[in-house]
C-alpha atoms as a PDB file:
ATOM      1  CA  UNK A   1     121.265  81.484-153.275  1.00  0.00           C
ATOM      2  CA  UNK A   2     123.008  78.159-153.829  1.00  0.00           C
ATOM      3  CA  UNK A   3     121.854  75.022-156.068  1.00  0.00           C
ATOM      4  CA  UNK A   4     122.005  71.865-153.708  1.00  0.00           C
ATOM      5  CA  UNK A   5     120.909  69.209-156.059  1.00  0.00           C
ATOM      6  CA  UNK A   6     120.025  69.115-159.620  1.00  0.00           C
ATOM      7  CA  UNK A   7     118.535  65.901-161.273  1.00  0.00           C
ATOM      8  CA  UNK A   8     115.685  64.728-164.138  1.00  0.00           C
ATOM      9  CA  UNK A   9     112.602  62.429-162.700  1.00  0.00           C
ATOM     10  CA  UNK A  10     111.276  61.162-165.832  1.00  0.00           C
ATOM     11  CA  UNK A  11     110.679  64.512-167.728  1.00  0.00           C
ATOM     12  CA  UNK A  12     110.856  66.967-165.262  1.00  0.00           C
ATOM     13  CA  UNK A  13     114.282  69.044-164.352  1.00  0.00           C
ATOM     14  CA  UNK A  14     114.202  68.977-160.619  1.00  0.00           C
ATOM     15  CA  UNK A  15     116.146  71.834-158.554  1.00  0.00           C
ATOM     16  CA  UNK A  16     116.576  72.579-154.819  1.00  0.00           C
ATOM     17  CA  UNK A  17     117.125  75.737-153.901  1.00  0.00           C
ATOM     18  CA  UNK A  18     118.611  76.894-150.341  1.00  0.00           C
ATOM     19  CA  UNK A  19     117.842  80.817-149.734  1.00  0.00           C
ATOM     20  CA  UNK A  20     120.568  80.866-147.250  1.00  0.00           C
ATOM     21  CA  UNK A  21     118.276  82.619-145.094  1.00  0.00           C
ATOM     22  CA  UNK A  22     115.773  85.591-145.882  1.00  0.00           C
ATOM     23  CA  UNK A  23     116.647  87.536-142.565  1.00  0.00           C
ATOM     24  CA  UNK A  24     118.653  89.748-143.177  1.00  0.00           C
ATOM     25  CA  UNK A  25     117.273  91.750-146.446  1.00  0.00           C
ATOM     26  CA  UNK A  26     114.020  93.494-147.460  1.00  0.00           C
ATOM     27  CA  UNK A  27     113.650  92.016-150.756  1.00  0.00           C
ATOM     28  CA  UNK A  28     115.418  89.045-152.958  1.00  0.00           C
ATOM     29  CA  UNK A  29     113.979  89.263-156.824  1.00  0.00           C
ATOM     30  CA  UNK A  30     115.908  85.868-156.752  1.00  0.00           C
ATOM     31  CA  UNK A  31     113.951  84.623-154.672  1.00  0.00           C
ATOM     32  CA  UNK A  32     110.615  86.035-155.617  1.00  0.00           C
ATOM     33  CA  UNK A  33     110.597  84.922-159.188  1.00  0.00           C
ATOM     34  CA  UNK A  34     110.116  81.732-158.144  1.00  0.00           C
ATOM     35  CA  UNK A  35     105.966  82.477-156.766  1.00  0.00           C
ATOM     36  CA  UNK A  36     105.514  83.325-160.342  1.00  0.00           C
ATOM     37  CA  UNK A  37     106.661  79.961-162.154  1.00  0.00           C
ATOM     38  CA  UNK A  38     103.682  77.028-161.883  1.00  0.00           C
ATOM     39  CA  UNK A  39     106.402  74.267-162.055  1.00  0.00           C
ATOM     40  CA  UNK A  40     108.039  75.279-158.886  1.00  0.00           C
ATOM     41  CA  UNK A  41     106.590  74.443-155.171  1.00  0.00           C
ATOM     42  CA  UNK A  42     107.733  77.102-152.807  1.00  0.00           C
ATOM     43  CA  UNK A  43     108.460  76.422-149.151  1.00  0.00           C
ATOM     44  CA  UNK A  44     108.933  78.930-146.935  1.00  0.00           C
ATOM     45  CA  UNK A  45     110.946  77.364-143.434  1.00  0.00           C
ATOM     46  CA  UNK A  46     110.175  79.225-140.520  1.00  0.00           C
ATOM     47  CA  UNK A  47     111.225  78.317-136.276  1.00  0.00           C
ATOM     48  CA  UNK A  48     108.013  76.943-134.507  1.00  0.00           C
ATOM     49  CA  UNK A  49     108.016  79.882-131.697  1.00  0.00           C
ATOM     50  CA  UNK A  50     108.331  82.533-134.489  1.00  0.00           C
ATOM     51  CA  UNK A  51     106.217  80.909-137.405  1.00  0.00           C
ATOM     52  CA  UNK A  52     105.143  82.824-139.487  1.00  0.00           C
ATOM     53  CA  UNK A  53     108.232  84.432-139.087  1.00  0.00           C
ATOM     54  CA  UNK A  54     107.750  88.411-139.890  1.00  0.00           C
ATOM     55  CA  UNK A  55     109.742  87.341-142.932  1.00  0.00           C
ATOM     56  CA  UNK A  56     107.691  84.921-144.395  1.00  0.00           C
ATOM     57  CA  UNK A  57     104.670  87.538-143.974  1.00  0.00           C
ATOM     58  CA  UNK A  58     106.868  90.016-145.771  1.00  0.00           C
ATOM     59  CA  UNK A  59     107.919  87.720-148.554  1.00  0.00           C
ATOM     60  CA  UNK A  60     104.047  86.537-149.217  1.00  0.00           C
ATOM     61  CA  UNK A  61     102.668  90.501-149.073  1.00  0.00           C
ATOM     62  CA  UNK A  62     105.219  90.773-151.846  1.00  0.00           C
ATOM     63  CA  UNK A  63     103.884  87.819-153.989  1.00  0.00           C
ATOM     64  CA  UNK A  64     100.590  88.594-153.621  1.00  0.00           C
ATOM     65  CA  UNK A  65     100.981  92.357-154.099  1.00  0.00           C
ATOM     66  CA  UNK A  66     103.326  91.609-157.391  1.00  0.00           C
ATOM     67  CA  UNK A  67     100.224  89.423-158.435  1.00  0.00           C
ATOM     68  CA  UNK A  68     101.203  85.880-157.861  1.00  0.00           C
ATOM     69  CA  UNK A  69      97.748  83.318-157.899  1.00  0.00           C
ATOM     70  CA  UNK A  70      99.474  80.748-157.092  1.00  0.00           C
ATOM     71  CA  UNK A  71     100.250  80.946-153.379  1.00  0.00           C
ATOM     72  CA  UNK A  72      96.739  78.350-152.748  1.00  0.00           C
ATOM     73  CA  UNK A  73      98.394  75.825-154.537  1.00  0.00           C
ATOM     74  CA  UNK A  74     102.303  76.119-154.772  1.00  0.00           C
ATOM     75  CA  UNK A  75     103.090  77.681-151.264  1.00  0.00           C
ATOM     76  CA  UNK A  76     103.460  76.262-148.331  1.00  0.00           C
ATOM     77  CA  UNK A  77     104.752  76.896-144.838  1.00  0.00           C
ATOM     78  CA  UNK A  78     107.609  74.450-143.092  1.00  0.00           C
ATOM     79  CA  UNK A  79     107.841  74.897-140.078  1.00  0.00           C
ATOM     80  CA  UNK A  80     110.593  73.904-137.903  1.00  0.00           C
ATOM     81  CA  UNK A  81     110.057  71.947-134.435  1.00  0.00           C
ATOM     82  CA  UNK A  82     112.250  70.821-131.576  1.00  0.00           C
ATOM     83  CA  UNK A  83     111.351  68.030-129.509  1.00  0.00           C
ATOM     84  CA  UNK A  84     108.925  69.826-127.156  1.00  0.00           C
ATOM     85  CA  UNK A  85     107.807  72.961-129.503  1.00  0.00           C
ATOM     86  CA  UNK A  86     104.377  70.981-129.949  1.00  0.00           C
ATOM     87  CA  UNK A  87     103.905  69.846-126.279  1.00  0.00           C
ATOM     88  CA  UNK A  88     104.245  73.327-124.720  1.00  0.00           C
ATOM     89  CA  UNK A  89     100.981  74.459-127.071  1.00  0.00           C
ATOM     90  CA  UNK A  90      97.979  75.861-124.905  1.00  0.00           C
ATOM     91  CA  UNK A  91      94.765  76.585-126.031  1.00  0.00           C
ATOM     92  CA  UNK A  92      92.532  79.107-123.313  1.00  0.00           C
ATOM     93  CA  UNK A  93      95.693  77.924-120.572  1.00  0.00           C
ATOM     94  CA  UNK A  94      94.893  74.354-121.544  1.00  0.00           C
ATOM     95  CA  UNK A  95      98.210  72.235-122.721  1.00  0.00           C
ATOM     96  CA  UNK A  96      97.565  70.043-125.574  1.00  0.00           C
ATOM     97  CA  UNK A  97      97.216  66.425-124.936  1.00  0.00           C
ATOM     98  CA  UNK A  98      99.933  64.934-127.918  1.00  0.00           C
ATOM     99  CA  UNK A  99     102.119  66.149-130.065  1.00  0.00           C
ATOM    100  CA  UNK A 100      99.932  65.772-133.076  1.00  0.00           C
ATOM    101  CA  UNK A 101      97.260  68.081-131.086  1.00  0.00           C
ATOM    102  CA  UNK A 102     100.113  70.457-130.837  1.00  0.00           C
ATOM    103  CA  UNK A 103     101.043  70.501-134.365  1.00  0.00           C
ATOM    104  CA  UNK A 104      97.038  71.265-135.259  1.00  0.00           C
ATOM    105  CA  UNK A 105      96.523  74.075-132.943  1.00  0.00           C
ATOM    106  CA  UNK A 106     100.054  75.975-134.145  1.00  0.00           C
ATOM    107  CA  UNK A 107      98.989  75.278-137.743  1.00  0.00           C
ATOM    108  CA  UNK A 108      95.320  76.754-137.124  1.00  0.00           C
ATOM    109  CA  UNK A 109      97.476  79.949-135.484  1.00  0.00           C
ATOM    110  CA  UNK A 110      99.632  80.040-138.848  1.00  0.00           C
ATOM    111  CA  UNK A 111      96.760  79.564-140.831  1.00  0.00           C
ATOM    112  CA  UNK A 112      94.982  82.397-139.417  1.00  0.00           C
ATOM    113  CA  UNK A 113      97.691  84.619-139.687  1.00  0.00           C
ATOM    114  CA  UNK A 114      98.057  84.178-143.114  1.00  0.00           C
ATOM    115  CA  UNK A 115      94.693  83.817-144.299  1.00  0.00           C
ATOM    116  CA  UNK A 116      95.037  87.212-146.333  1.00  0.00           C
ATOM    117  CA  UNK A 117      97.317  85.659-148.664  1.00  0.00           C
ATOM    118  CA  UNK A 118      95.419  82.220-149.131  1.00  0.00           C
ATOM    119  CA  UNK A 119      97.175  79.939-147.156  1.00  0.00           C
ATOM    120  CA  UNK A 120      95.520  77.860-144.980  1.00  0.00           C
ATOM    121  CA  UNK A 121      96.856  75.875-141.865  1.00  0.00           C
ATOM    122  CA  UNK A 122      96.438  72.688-144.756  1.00  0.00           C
ATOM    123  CA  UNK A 123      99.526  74.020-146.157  1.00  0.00           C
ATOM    124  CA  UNK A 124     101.849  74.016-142.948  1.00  0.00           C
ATOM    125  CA  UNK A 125     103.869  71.547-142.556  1.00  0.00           C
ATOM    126  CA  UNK A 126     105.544  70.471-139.776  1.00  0.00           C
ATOM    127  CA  UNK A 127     109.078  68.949-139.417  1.00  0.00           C
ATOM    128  CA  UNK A 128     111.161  67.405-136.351  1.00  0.00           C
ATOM    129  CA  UNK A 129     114.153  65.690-137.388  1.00  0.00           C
ATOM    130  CA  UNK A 130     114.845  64.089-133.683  1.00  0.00           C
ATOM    131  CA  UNK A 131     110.834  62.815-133.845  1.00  0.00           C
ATOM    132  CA  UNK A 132     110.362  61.675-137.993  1.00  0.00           C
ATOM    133  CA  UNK A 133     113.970  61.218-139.147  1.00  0.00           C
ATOM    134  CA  UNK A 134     113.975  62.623-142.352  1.00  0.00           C
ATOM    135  CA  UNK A 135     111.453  59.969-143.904  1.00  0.00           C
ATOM    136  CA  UNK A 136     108.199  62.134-144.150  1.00  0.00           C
ATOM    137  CA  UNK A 137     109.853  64.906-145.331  1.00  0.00           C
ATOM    138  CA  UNK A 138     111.213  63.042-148.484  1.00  0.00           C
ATOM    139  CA  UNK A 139     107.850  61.410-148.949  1.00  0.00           C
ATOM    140  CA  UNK A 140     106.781  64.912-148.796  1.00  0.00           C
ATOM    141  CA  UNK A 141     108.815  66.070-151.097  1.00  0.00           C
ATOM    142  CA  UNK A 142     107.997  63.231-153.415  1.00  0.00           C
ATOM    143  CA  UNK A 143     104.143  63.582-153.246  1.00  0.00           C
ATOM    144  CA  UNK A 144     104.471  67.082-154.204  1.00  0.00           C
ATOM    145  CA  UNK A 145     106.914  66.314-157.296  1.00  0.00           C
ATOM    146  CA  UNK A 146     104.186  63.796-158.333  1.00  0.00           C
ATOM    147  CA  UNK A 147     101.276  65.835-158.391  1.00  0.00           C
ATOM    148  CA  UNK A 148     102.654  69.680-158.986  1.00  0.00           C
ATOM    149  CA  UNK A 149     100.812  70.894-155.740  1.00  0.00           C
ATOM    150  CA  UNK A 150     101.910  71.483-152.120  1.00  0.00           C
ATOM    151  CA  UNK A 151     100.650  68.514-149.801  1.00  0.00           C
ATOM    152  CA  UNK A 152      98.155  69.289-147.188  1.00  0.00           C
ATOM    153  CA  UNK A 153      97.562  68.537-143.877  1.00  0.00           C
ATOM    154  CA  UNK A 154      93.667  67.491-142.699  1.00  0.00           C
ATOM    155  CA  UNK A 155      91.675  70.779-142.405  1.00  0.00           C
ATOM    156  CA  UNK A 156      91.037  71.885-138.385  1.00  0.00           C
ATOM    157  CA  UNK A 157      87.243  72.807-139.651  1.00  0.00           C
END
């Protein structure tokens, strides 16, 4: 696990945290300390055509098995597009229409998925660096720091 960045926003110690991947072992207590502390908003990155990644299932049935409450409010899914990830979405052989209508169908998918552990497809996040430029993700990352929760997308219901 490496630091990347360190810094104080008014009163609050701010640290980024890069897992350097979750693949390749069963369980990382470093990791999986970090459900348990209310200051810190977890984001788990996974690849659009695998998300959630078996991983990221693994990781959350440890959480929530270990007793974590707080995967509804400081958890969230990130989840990695290319340029066309969203556009090759179908829904009953029907392709989606836009990107954005991409985006919502793959979130209700990952939503559904991991409904067991409380997540809803409000808390997955997309991210395309050739499409947004990293802009949204820092205002993202921002909103979050500002109010202590993970940001949401509109609910599909």
């Amino acid at each position: 696990m490496a630091h990347l960045s360190a810094g104080v926003s008014g009163h609050l110690l701010r640290t980024l945290i890069d897992t350097q991947g979750i693949d390749d072992v069963a369980g990382r207590a470093d990791l999986e300390q970090h459900f348990d502390d209310a200051h810190t908003i977890v984001a788990l990155c996974t690849k659009f055509d695998e998300a959630p990644s078996v991983h990221i299932r693994d990781l959350l049935r440890r959480a929530k098995d270990a007793g974590v409450r707080t995967l509804e409010s400081h958890a969230a899914v990130l989840v990695l597009a290319r340029p066309d990830d969203a556009l090759k979405m179908t829904e009953n052989g029907i392709a989606v229409q836009s990107v954005e209508e991409g985006y919502d169908l793959k979130a209700y998918q990952v939503g559904r998925k991991l409904q067991t552990f409380r997540i809803s497809d409000r808390q997955v996040l997309f991210f395309n660096a050739v499409e947004r430029g990293g802009m949204r993700m820092l205002a993202c990352v921002r909103r979050s720091r500002k109010s202590g929760e993970v940001p949401s997308r509109p609910s599909m219901n």
